[in-house]
Protein backbone atom coordinates (compact mmCIF):
# COMPACT_ATOMS: atom_id res chain seq x y z
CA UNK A 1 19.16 73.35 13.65
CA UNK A 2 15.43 72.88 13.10
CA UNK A 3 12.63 75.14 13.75
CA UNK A 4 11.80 74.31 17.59
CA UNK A 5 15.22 74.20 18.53
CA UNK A 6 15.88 77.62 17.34
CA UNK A 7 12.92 78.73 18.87
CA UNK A 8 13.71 77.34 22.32
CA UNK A 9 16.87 78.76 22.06
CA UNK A 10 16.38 82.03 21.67
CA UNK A 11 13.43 82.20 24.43
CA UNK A 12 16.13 80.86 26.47
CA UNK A 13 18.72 83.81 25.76
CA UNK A 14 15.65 86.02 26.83
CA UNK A 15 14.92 84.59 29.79
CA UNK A 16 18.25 84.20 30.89
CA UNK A 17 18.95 88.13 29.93
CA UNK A 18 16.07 89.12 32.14
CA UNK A 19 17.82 87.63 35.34
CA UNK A 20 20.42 90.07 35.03
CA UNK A 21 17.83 92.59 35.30
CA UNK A 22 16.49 93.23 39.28
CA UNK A 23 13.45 95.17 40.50
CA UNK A 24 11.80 95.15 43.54
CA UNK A 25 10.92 92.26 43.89
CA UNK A 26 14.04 90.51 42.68
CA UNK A 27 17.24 90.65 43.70
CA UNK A 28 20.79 88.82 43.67
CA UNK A 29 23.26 86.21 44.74
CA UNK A 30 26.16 88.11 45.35
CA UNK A 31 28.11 84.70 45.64
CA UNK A 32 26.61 83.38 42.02
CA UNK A 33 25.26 86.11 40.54
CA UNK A 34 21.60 84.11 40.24
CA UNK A 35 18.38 86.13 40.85
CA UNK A 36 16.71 85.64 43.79
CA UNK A 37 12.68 86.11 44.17
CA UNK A 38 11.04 87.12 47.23
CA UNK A 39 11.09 89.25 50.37
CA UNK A 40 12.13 88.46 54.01
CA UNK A 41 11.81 84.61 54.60
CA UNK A 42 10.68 83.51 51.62
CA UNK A 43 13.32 83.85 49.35
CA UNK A 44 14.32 81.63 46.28
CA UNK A 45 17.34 81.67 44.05
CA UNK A 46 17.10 80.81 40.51
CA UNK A 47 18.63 77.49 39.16
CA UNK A 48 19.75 78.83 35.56
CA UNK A 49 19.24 76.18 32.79
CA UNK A 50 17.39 72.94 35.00
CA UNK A 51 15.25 70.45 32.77
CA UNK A 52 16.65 71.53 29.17
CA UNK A 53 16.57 69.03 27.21
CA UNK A 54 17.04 68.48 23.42
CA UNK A 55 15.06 68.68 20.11
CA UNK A 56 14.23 65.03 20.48
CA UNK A 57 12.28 65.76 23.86
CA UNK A 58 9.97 68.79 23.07
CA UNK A 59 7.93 70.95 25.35
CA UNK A 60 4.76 73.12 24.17
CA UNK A 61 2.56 74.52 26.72
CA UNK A 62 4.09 73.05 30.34
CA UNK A 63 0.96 72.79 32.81
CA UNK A 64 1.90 70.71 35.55
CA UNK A 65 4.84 68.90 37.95
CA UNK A 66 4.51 66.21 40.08
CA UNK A 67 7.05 64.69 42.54
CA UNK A 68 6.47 60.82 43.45
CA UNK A 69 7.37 58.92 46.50
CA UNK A 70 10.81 57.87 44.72
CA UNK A 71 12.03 61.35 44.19
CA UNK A 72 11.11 62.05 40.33
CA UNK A 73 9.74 64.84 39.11
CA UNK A 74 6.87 64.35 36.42
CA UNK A 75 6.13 67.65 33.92
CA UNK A 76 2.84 67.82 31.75
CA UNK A 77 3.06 69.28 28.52
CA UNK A 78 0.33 69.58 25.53
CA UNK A 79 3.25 68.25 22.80
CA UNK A 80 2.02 65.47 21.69
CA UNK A 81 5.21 63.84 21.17
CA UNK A 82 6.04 63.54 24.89
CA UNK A 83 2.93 64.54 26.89
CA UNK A 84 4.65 63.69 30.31
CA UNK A 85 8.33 64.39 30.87
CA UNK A 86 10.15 62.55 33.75
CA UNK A 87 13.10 64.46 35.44
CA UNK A 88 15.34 63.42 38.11
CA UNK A 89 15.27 66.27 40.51
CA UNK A 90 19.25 67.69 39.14
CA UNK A 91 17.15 67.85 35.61
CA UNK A 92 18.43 64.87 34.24
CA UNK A 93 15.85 63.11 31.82
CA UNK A 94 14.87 59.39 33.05
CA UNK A 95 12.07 59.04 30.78
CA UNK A 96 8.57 60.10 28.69
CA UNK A 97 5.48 58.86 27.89
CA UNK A 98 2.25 60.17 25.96
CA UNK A 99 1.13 61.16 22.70
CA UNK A 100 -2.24 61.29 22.92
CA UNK A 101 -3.06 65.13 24.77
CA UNK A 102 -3.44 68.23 22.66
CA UNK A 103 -5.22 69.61 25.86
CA UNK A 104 -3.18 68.10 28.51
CA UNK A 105 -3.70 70.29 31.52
CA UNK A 106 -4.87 69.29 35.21
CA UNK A 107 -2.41 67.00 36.89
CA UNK A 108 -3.24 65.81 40.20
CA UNK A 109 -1.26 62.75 42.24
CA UNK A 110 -3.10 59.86 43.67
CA UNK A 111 -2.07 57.62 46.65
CA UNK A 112 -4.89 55.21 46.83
CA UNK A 113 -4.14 51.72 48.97
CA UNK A 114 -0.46 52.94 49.00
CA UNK A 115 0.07 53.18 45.31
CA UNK A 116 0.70 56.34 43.19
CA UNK A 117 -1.84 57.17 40.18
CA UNK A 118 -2.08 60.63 37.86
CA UNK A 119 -5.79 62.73 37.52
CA UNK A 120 -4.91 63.90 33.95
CA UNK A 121 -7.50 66.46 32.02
CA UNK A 122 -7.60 67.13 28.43
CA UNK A 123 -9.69 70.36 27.92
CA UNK A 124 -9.44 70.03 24.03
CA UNK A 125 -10.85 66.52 24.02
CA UNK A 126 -13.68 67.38 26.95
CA UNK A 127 -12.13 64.07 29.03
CA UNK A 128 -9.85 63.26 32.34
CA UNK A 129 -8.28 59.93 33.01
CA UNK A 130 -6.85 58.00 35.76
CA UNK A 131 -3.31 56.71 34.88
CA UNK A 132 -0.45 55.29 36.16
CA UNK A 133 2.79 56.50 36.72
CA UNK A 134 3.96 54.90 33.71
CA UNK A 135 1.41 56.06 31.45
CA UNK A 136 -1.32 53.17 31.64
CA UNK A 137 -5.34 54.80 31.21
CA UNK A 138 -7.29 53.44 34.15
CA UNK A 139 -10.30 55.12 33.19
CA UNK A 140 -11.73 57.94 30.89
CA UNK A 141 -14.55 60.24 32.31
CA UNK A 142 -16.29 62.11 29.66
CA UNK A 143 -18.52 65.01 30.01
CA UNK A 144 -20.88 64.94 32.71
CA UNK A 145 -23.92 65.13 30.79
CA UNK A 146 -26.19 64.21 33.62
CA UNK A 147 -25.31 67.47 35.26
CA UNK A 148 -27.64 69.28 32.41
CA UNK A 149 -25.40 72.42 32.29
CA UNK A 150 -23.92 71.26 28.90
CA UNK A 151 -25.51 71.03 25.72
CA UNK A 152 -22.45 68.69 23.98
CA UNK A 153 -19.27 67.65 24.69
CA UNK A 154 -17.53 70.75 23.58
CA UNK A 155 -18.64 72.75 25.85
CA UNK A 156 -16.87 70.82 28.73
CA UNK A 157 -12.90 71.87 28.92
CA UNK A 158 -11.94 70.82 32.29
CA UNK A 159 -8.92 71.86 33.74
CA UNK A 160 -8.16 70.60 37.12
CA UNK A 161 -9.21 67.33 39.77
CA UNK A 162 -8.38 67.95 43.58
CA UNK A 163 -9.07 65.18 46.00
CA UNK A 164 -11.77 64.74 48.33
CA UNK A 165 -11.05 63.42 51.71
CA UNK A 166 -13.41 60.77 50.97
CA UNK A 167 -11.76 59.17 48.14
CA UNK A 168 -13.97 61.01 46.17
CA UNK A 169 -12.78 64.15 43.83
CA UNK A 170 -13.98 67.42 42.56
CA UNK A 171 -13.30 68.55 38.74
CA UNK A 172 -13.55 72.39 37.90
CA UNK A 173 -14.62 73.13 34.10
CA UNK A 174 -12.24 75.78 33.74
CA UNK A 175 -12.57 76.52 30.07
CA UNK A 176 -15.56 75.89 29.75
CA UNK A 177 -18.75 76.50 32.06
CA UNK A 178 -16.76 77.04 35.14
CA UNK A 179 -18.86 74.52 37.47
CA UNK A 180 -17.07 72.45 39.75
CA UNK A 181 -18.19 68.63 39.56
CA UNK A 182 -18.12 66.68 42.56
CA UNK A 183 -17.80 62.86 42.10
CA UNK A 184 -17.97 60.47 44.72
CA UNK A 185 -14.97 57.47 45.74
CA UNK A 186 -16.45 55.05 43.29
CA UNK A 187 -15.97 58.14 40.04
CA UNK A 188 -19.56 58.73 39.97
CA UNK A 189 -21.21 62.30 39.11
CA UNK A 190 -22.93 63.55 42.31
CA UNK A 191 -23.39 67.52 42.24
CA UNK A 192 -22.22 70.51 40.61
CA UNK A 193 -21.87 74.35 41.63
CA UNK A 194 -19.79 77.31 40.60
CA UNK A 195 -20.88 78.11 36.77
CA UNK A 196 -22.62 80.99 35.97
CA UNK A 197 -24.76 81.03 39.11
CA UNK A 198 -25.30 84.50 40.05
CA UNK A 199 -23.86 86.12 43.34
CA UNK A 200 -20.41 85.73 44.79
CA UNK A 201 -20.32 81.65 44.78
CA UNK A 202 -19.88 81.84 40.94
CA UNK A 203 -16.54 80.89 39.10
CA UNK A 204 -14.72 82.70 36.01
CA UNK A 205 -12.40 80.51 35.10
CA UNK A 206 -12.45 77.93 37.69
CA UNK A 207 -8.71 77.15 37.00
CA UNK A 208 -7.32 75.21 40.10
CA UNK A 209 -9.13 73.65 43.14
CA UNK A 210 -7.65 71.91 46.17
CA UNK A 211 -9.07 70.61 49.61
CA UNK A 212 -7.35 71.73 52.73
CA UNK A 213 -7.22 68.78 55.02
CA UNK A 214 -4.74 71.14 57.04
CA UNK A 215 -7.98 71.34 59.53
CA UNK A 216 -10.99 69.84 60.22
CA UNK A 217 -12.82 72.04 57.88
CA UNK A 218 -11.54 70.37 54.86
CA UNK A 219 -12.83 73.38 52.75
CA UNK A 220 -12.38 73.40 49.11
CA UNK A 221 -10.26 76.45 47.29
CA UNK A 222 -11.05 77.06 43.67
CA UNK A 223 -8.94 79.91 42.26
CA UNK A 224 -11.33 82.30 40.07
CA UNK A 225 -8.92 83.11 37.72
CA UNK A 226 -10.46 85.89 35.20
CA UNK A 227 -11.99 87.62 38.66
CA UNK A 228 -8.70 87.48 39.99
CA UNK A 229 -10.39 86.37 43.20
CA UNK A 230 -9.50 82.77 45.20
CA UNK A 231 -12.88 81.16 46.51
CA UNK A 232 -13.47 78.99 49.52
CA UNK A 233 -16.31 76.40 49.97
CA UNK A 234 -17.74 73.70 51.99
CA UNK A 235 -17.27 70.15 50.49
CA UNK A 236 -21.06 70.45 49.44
CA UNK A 237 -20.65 73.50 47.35
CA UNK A 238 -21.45 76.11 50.21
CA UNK A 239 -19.25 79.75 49.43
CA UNK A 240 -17.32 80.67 52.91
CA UNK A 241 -15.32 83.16 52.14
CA UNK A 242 -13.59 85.41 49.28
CA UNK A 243 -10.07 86.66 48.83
CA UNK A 244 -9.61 89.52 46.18
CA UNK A 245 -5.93 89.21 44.90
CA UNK A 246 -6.08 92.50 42.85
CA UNK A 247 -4.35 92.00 39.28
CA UNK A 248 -3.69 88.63 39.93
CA UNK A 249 -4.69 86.02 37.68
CA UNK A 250 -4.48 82.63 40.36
CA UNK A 251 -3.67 79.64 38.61
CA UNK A 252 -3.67 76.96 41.17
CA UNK A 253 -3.20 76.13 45.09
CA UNK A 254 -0.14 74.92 46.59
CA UNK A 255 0.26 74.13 50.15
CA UNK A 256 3.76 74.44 51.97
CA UNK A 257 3.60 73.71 55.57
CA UNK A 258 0.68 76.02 56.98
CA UNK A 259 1.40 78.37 54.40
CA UNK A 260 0.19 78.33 50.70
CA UNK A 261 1.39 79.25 47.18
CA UNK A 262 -0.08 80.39 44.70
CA UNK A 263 0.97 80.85 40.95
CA UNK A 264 -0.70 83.65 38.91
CA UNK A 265 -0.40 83.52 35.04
CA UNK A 266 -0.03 87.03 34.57
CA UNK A 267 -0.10 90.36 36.97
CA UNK A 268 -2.21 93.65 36.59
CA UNK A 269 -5.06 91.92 35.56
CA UNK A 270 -7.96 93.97 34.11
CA UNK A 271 -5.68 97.03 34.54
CA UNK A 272 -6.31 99.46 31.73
CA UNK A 273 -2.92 101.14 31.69
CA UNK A 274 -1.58 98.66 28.91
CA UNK A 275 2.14 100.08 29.44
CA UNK A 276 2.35 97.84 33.17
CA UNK A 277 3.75 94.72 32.52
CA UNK A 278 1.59 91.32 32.76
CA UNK A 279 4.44 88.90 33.98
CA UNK A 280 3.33 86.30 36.04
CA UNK A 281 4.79 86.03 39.17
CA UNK A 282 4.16 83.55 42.38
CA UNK A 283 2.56 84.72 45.85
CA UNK A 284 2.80 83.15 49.47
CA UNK A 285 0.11 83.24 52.20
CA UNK A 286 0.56 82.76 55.37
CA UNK A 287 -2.18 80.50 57.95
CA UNK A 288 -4.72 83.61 58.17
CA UNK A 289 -3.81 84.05 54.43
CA UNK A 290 -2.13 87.34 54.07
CA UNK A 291 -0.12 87.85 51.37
CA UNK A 292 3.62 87.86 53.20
CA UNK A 293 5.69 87.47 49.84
CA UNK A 294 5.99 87.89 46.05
CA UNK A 295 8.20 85.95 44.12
CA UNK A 296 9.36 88.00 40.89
CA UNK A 297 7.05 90.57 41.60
CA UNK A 298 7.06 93.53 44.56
CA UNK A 299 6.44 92.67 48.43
CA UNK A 300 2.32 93.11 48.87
CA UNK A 301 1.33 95.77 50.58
CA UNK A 302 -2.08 97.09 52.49
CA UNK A 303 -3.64 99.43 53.16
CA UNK A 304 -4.99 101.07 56.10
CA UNK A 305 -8.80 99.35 55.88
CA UNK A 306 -6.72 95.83 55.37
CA UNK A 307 -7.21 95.98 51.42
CA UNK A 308 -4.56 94.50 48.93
CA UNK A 309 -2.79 96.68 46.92
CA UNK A 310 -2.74 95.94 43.36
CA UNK A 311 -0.33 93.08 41.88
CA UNK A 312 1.88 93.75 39.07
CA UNK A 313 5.54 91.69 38.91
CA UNK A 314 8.33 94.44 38.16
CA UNK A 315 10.49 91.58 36.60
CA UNK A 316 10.73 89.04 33.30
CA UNK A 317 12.05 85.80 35.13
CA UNK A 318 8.83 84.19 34.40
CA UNK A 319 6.30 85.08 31.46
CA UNK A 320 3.17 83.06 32.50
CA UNK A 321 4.31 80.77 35.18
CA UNK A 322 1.37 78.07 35.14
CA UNK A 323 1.45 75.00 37.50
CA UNK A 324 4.36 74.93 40.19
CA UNK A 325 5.76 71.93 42.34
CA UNK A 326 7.50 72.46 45.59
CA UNK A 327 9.48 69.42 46.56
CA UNK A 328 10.66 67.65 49.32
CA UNK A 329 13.99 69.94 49.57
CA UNK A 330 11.78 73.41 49.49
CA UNK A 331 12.48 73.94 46.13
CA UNK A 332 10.00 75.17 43.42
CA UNK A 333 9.59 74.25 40.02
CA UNK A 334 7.45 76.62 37.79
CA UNK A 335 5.79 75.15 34.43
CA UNK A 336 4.93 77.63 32.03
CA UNK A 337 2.21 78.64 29.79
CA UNK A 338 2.57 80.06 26.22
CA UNK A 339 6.16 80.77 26.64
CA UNK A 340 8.01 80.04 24.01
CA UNK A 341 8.17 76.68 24.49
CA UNK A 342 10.81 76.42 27.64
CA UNK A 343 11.26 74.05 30.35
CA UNK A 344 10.51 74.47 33.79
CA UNK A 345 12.12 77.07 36.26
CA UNK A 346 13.58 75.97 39.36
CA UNK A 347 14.33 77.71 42.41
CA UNK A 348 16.34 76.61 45.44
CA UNK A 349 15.24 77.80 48.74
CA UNK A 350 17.46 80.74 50.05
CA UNK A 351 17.91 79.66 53.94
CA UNK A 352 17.60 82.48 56.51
């Protein structure tokens, strides 16, 4: 048994030891025994052992999932013997491509003139590409010196693209400078805002951004990750609005329906009683959004005056649950950070 094989396994015997554990915010199947996550409506059920695969198919850090028109489900990983893993949606492998991302992060789906392409960003060599589904580089963007906010190359780590309604896209420097780069359809630099700019529109780790097209506001969500905070702009860099998610550490926006999901990397953030555990765990917001469920983690609660209570998950089903994919059958499929290099986590949709 070699090295990463014996390493895989025995994260695996952990993880699948801590769904026999339950907490608030966790419970079980009483017909299979599985954990399920979540409160009232929005419950999932674990799917124990999806997407393992063998030596000869290694994970590292998992970042991202994508599910194409034709029902596969595409994983991002920063090995760099299989960057992109290709799953059918029962977890069988149907293929892999990529060996050139040590920082393989953002992963964003295209449909441009019907056809499906991949936003891919590589924080640790300062680029993101255009692919397609098969692996192909369409273009390279490097850093966008014209900006002025970077001295070199190095200093730009992007880490997420999210479409523009105009065929254009923004790019958030995660870790890096934090400013979000707007470019326009034809993948031309146009404006930048976030950074260090002082005052609430700044970003600390502008991790994740999307554009809601669910209205005609089309405003742009960047998660704040090291603030804990999720921040909402006009499509010209204007701040609207703030949401404080207490502890949280959001990773990313997901919509589902008129509701959203978001993934935090770890829970009690910034808290300074060390005993707590930092589990990440996943939240759901409803259209005004309120926090209405916690997956692996307790229900939120407010108080009185409308504040959050703090977030903290209460169980070890995920460790730092990273980018997620919800697919066409409700389910969700977590990719995980610094985890001990495992596979996805997928959840089946508990039906009322």
């Amino acid at each position: 048994m070699n090295f990463d094989r014996r390493e895989f396994l025995l994260s695996m015997s952990a993880a699948m030891a801590a769904l026999t554990t339950t907490g608030f915010g966790q419970s079980q199947d009483p017909s299979t025994g599985a954990a399920v996550l979540g409160q009232g409506k929005y419950q999932w059920r674990v799917v124990p052992g999806w997407g393992v695969l063998d030596g000869s198919t290694p994970v590292k850090d998992c970042h991202g999932m994508i599910q194409t028109k034709d029902g596969r489900i595409f994983l991002l990983t920063n090995e760099t013997k299989n960057n992109v893993i290709i799953y059918d949606k029962a977890g069988k492998l149907l293929g892999k491509w990529g060996t050139e991302w040590p920082g393989a992060h953002g992963f964003t789906l295209l449909v441009e003139n019907g056809e499906e392409y991949f936003y891919v960003t590589d924080h640790d060599r300062h680029q993101f590409y255009k692919t397609t589904l098969d692996g192909k580089v369409l273009r390279t963007w490097d850093y966008p010196e014209q900006s002025g906010k970077y001295k070199s190359a190095g200093e730009f780590k992007p880490t997420h693209v999210a479409l523009a309604p105009d065929g254009g896209f923004f790019v958030v420097d995660g870790y890096g400078k934090s400013w979000c780069h707007r470019y326009d359809a034809k993948g031309e630099w146009v404006k930048c805002f976030g950074g260090n700019e002082p005052g609430d529109a700044k970003l600390v780790c502008a991790h994740g951004a999307w554009v809601d097209t669910r209205d005609s506001k089309n405003l742009l969500w960047i998660t704040s990750r090291s603030e804990g905070k999720l921040k909402r702009y006009t499509l010209d860099g204007a701040l609207v609005d703030v949401l404080d998610l207490p502890g949280g550490a959001p990773n990313f926006i997901v919509p589902f329906g008129d509701h959203t999901v978001i993934p935090h990397l770890r829970g009690n953030q910034n808290q300074p009683d060390k005993a707590l555990p930092i589990n990440g765990f996943l939240s759901i917001l409803d259209p005004q959004r309120k926090l209405i469920s916690n997956l692996a983690a307790p229900a939120p609660a407010y108080a009185d005056d409308g504040k959050l209570a703090r977030l903290g998950s209460d169980t070890k089903v995920f460790t730092y649950p990273h980018g997620i994919l919800i697919d066409d059958e409700q389910s969700i499929y977590i990719a995980q950070w610094n985890s001990g290099r495992t596979y996805p986590i997928k959840l089946e949709r508990v039906k009322a």
